[in-house]
PDB file of N, CA and C in Angstrom:
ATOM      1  N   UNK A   1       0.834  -1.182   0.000  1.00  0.00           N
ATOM      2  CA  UNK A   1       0.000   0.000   0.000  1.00  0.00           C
ATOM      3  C   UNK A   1       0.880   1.248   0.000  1.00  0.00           C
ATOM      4  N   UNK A   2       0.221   2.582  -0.646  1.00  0.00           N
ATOM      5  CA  UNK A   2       1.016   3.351  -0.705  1.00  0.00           C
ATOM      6  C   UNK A   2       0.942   4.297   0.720  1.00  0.00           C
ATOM      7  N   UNK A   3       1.954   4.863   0.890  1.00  0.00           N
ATOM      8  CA  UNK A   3       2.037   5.776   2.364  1.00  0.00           C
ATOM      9  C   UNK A   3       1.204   7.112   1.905  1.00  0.00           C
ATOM     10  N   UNK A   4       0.655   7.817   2.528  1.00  0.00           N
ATOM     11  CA  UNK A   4      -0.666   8.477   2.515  1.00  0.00           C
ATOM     12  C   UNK A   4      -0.389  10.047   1.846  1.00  0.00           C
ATOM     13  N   UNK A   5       1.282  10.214   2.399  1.00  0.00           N
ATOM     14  CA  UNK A   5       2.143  11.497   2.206  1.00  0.00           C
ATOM     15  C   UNK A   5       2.117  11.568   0.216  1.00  0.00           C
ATOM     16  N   UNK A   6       2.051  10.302  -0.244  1.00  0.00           N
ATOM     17  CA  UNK A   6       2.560  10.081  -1.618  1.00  0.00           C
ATOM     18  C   UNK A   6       1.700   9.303  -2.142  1.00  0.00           C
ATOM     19  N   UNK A   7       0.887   9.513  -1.934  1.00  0.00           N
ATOM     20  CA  UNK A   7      -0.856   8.678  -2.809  1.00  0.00           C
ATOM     21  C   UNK A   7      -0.970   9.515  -3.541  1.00  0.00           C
ATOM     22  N   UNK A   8      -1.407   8.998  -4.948  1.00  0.00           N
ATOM     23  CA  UNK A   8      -1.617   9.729  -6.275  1.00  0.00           C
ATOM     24  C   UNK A   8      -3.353   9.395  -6.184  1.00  0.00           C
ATOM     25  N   UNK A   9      -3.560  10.789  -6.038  1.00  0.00           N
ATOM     26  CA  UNK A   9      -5.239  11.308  -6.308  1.00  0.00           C
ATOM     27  C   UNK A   9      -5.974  11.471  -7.489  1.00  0.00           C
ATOM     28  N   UNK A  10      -7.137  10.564  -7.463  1.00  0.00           N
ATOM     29  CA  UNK A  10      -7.581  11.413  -8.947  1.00  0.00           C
ATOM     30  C   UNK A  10      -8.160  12.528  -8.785  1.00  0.00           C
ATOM     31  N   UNK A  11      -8.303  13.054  -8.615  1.00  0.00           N
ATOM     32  CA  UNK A  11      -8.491  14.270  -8.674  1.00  0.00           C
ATOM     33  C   UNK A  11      -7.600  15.138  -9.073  1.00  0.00           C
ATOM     34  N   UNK A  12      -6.529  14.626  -8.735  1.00  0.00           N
ATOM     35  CA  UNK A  12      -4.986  15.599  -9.286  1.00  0.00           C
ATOM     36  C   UNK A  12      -4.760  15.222 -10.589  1.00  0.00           C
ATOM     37  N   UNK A  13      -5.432  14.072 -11.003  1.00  0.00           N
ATOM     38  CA  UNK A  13      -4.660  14.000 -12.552  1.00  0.00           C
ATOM     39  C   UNK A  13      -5.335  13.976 -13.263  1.00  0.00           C
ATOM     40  N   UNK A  14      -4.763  13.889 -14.456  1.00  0.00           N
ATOM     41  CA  UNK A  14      -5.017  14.750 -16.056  1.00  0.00           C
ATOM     42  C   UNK A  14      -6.493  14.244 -16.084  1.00  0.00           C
ATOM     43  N   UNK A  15      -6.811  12.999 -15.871  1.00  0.00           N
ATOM     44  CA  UNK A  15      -7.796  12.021 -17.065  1.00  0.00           C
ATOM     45  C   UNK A  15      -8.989  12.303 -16.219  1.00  0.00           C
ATOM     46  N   UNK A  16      -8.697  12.724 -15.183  1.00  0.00           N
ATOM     47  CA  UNK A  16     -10.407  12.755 -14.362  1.00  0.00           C
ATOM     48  C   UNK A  16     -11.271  14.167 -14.334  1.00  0.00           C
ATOM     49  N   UNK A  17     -12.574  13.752 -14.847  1.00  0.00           N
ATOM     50  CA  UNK A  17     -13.389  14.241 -14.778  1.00  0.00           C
ATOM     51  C   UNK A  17     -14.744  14.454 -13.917  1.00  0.00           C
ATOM     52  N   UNK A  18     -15.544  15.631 -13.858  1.00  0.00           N
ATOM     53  CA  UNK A  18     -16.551  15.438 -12.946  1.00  0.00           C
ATOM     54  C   UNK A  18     -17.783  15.273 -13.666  1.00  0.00           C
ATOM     55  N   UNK A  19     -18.528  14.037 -13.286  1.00  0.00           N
ATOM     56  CA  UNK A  19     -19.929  13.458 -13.908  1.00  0.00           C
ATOM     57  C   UNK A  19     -20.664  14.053 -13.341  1.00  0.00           C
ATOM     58  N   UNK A  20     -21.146  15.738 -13.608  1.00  0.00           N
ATOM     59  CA  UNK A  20     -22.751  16.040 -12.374  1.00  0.00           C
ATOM     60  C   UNK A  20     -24.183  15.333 -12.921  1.00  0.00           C
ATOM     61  N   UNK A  21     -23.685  14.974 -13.861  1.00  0.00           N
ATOM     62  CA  UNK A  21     -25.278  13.973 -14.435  1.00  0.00           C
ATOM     63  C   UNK A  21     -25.397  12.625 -13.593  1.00  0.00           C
ATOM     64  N   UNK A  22     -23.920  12.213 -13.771  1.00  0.00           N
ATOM     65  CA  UNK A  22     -24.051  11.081 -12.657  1.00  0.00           C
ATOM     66  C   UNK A  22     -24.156  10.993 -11.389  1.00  0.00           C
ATOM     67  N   UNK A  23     -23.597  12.109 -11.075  1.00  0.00           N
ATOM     68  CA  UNK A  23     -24.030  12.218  -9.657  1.00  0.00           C
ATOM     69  C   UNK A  23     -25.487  12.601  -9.334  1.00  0.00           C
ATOM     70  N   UNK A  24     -26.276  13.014 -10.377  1.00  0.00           N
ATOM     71  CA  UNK A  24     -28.025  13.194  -9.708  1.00  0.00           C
ATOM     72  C   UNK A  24     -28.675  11.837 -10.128  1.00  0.00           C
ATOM     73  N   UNK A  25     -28.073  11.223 -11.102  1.00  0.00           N
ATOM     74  CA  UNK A  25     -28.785  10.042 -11.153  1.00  0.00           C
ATOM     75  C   UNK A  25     -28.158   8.691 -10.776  1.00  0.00           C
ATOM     76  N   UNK A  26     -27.011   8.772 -10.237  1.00  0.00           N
ATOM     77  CA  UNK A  26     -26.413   7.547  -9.458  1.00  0.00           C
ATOM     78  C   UNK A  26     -25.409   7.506  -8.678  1.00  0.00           C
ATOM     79  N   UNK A  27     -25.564   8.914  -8.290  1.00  0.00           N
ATOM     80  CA  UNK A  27     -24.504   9.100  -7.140  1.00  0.00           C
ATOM     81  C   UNK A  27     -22.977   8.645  -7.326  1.00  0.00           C
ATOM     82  N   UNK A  28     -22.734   8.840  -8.508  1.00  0.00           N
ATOM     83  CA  UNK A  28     -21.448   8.913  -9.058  1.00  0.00           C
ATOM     84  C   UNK A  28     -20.719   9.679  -9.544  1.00  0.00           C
ATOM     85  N   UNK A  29     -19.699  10.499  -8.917  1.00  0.00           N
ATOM     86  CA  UNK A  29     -19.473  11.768  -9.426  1.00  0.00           C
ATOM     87  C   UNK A  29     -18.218  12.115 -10.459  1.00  0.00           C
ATOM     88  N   UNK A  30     -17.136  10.936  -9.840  1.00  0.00           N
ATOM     89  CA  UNK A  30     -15.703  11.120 -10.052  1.00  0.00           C
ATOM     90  C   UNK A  30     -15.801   9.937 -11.729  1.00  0.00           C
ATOM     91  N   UNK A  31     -15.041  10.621 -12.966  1.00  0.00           N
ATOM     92  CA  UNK A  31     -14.844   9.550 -13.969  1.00  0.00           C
ATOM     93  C   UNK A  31     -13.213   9.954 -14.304  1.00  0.00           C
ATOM     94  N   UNK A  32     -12.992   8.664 -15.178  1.00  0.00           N
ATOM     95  CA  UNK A  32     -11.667   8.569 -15.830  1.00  0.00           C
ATOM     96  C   UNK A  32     -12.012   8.429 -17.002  1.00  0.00           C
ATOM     97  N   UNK A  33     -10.794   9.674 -17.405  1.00  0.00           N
ATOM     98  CA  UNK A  33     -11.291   9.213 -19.178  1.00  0.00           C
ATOM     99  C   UNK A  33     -10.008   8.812 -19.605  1.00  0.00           C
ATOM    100  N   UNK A  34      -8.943   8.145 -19.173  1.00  0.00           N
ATOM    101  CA  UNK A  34      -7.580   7.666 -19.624  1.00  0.00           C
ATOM    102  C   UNK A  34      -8.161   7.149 -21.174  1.00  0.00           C
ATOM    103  N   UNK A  35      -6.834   7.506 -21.501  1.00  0.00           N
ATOM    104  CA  UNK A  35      -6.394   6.526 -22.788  1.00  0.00           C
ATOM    105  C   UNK A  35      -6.645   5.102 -22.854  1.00  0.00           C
ATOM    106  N   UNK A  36      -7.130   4.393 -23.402  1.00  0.00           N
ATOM    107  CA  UNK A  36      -7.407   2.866 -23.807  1.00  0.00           C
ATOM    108  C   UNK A  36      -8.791   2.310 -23.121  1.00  0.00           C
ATOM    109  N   UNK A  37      -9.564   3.607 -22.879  1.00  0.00           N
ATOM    110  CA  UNK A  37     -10.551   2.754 -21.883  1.00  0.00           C
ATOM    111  C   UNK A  37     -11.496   3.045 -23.552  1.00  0.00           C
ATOM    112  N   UNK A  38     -12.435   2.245 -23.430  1.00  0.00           N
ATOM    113  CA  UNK A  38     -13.391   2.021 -24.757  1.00  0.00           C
ATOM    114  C   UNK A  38     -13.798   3.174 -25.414  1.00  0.00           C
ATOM    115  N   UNK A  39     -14.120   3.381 -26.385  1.00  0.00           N
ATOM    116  CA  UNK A  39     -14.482   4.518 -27.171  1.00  0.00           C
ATOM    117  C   UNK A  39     -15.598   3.910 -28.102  1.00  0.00           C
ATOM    118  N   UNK A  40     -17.179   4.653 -27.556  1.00  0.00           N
ATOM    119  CA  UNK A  40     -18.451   4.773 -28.459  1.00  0.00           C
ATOM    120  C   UNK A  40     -17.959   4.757 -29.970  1.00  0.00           C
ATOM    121  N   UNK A  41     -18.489   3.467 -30.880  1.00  0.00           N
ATOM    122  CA  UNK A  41     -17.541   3.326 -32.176  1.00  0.00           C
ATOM    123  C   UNK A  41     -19.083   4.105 -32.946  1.00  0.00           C
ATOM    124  N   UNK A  42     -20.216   4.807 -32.572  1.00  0.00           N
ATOM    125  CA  UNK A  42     -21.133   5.107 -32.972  1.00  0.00           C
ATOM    126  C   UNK A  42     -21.001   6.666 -33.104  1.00  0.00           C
ATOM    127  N   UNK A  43     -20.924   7.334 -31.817  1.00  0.00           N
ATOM    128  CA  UNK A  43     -20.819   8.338 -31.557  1.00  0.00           C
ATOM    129  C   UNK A  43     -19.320   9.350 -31.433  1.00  0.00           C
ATOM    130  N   UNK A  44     -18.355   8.249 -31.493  1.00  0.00           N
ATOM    131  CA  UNK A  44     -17.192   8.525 -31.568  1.00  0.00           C
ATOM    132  C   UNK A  44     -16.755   9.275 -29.942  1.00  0.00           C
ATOM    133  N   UNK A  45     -17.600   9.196 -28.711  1.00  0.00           N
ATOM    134  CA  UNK A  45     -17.240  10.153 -27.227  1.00  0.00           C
ATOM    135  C   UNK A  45     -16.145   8.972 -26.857  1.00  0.00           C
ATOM    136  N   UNK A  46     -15.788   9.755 -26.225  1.00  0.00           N
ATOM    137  CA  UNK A  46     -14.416   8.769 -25.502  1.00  0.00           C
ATOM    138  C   UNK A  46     -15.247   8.112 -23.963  1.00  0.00           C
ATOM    139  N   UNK A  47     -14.774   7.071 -24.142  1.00  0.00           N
ATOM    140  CA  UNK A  47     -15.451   6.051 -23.012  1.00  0.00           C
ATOM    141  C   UNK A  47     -14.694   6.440 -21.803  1.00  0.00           C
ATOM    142  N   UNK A  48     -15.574   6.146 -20.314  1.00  0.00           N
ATOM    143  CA  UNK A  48     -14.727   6.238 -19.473  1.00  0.00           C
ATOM    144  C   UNK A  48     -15.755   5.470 -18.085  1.00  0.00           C
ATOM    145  N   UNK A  49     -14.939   5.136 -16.912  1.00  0.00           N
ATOM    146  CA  UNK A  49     -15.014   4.570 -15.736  1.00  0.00           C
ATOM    147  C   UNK A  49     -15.161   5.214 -14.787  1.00  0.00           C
ATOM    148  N   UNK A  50     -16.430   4.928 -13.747  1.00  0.00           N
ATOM    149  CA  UNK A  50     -16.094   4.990 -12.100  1.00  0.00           C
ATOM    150  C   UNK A  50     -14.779   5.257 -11.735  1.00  0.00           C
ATOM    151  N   UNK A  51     -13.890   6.750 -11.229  1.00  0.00           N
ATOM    152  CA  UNK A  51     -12.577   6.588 -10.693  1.00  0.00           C
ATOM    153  C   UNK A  51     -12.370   5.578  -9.718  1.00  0.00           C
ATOM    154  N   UNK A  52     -13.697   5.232  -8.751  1.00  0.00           N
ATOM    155  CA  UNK A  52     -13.474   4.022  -7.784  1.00  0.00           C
ATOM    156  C   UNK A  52     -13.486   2.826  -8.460  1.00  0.00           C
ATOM    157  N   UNK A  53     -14.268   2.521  -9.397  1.00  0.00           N
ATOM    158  CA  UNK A  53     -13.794   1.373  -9.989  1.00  0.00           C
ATOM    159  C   UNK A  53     -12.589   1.018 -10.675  1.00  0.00           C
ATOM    160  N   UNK A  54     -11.758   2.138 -11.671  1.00  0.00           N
ATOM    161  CA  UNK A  54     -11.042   2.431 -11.517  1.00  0.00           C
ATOM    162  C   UNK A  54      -9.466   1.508 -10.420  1.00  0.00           C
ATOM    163  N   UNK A  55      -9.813   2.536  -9.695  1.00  0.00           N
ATOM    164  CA  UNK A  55      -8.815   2.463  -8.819  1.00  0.00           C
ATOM    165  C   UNK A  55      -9.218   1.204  -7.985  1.00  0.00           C
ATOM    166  N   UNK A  56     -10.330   0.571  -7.132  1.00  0.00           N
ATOM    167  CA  UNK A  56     -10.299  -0.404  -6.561  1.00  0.00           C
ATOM    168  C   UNK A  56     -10.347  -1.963  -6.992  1.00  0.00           C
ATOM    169  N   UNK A  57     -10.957  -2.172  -7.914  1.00  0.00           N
ATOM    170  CA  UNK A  57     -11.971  -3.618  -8.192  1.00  0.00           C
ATOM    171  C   UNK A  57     -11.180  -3.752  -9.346  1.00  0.00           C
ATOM    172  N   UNK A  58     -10.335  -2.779 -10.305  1.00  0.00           N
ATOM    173  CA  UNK A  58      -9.988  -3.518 -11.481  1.00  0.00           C
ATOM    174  C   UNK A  58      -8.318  -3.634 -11.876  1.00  0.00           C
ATOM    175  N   UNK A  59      -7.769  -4.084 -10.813  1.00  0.00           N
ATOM    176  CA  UNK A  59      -6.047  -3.644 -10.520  1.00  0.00           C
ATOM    177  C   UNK A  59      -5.883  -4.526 -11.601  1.00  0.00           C
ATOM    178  N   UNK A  60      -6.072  -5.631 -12.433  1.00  0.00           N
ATOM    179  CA  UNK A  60      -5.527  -6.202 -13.346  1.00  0.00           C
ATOM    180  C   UNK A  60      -5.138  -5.321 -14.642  1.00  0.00           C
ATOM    181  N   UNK A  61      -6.698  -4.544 -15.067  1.00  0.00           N
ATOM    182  CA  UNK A  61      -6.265  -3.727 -16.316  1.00  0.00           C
ATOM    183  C   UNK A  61      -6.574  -2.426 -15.364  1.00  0.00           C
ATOM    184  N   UNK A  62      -6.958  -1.956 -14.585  1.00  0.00           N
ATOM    185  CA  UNK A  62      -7.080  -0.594 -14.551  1.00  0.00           C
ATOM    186  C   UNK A  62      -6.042  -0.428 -13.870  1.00  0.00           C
ATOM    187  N   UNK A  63      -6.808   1.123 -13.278  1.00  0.00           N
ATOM    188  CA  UNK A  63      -5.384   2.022 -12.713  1.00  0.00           C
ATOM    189  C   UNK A  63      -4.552   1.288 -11.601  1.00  0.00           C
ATOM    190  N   UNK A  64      -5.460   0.676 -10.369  1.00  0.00           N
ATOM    191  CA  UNK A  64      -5.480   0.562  -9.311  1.00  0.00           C
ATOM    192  C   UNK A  64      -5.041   1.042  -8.413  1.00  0.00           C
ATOM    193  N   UNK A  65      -4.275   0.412  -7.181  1.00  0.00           N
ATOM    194  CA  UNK A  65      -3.940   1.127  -5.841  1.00  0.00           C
ATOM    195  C   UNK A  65      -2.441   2.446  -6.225  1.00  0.00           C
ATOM    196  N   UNK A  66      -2.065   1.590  -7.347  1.00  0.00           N
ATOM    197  CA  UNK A  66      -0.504   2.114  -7.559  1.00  0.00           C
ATOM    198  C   UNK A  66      -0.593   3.222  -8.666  1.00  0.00           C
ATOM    199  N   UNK A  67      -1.656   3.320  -9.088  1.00  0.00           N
ATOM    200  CA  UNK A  67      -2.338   4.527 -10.228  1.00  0.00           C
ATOM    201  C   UNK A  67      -1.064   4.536 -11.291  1.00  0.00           C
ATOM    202  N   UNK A  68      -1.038   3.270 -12.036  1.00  0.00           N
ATOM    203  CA  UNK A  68      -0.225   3.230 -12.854  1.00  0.00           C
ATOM    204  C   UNK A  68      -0.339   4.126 -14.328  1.00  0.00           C
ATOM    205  N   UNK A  69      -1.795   4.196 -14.096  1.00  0.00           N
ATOM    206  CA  UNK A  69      -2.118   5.408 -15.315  1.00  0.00           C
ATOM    207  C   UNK A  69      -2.404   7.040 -14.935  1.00  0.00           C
ATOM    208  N   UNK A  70      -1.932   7.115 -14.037  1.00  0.00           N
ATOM    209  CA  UNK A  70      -1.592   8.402 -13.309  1.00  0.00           C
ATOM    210  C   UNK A  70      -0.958   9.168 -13.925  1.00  0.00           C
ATOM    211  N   UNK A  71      -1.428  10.563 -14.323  1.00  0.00           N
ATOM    212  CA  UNK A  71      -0.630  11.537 -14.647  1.00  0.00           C
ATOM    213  C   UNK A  71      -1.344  12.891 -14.273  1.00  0.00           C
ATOM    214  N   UNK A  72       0.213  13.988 -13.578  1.00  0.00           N
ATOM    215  CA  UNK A  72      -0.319  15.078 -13.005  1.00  0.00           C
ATOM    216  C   UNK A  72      -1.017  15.905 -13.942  1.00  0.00           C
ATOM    217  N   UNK A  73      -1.727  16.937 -13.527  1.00  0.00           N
ATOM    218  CA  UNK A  73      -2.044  17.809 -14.209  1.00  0.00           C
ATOM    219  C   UNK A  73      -1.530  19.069 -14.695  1.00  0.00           C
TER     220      UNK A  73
END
């Protein structure tokens, strides 16, 4: 785990965005729009994730604890 002094936030970096749509309709506020996450092949919007999902539940391909797709802003 990382020490608390040197935890990389999303909020600090580049790819995150704030969902206020999601947050009135599912209480989800925080998204990632990194590079390689799916892209609408219809509409052409860039796809993106729950920062908590993100960061907790998907350490295989996502960011996870170590925010390997982390970058400052």
């Amino acid at each position: 785990m990382i020490e608390q002094d040197h935890m990389k936030l999303c909020k600090d970096c580049i790819w995150y965005r704030r969902n206020l749509l999601g947050r009135l309709i599912a209480n989800e506020e925080q998204k990632c729009v990194r590079p390689g996450l799916s892209k609408d092949m219809v509409t052409g919007k860039v796809g993106y994730k729950p920062c908590s999902l993100e960061r907790d539940y998907t350490p295989a391909y996502g960011c996870g604890w170590d925010a390997q797709y982390w970058e400052a802003k």
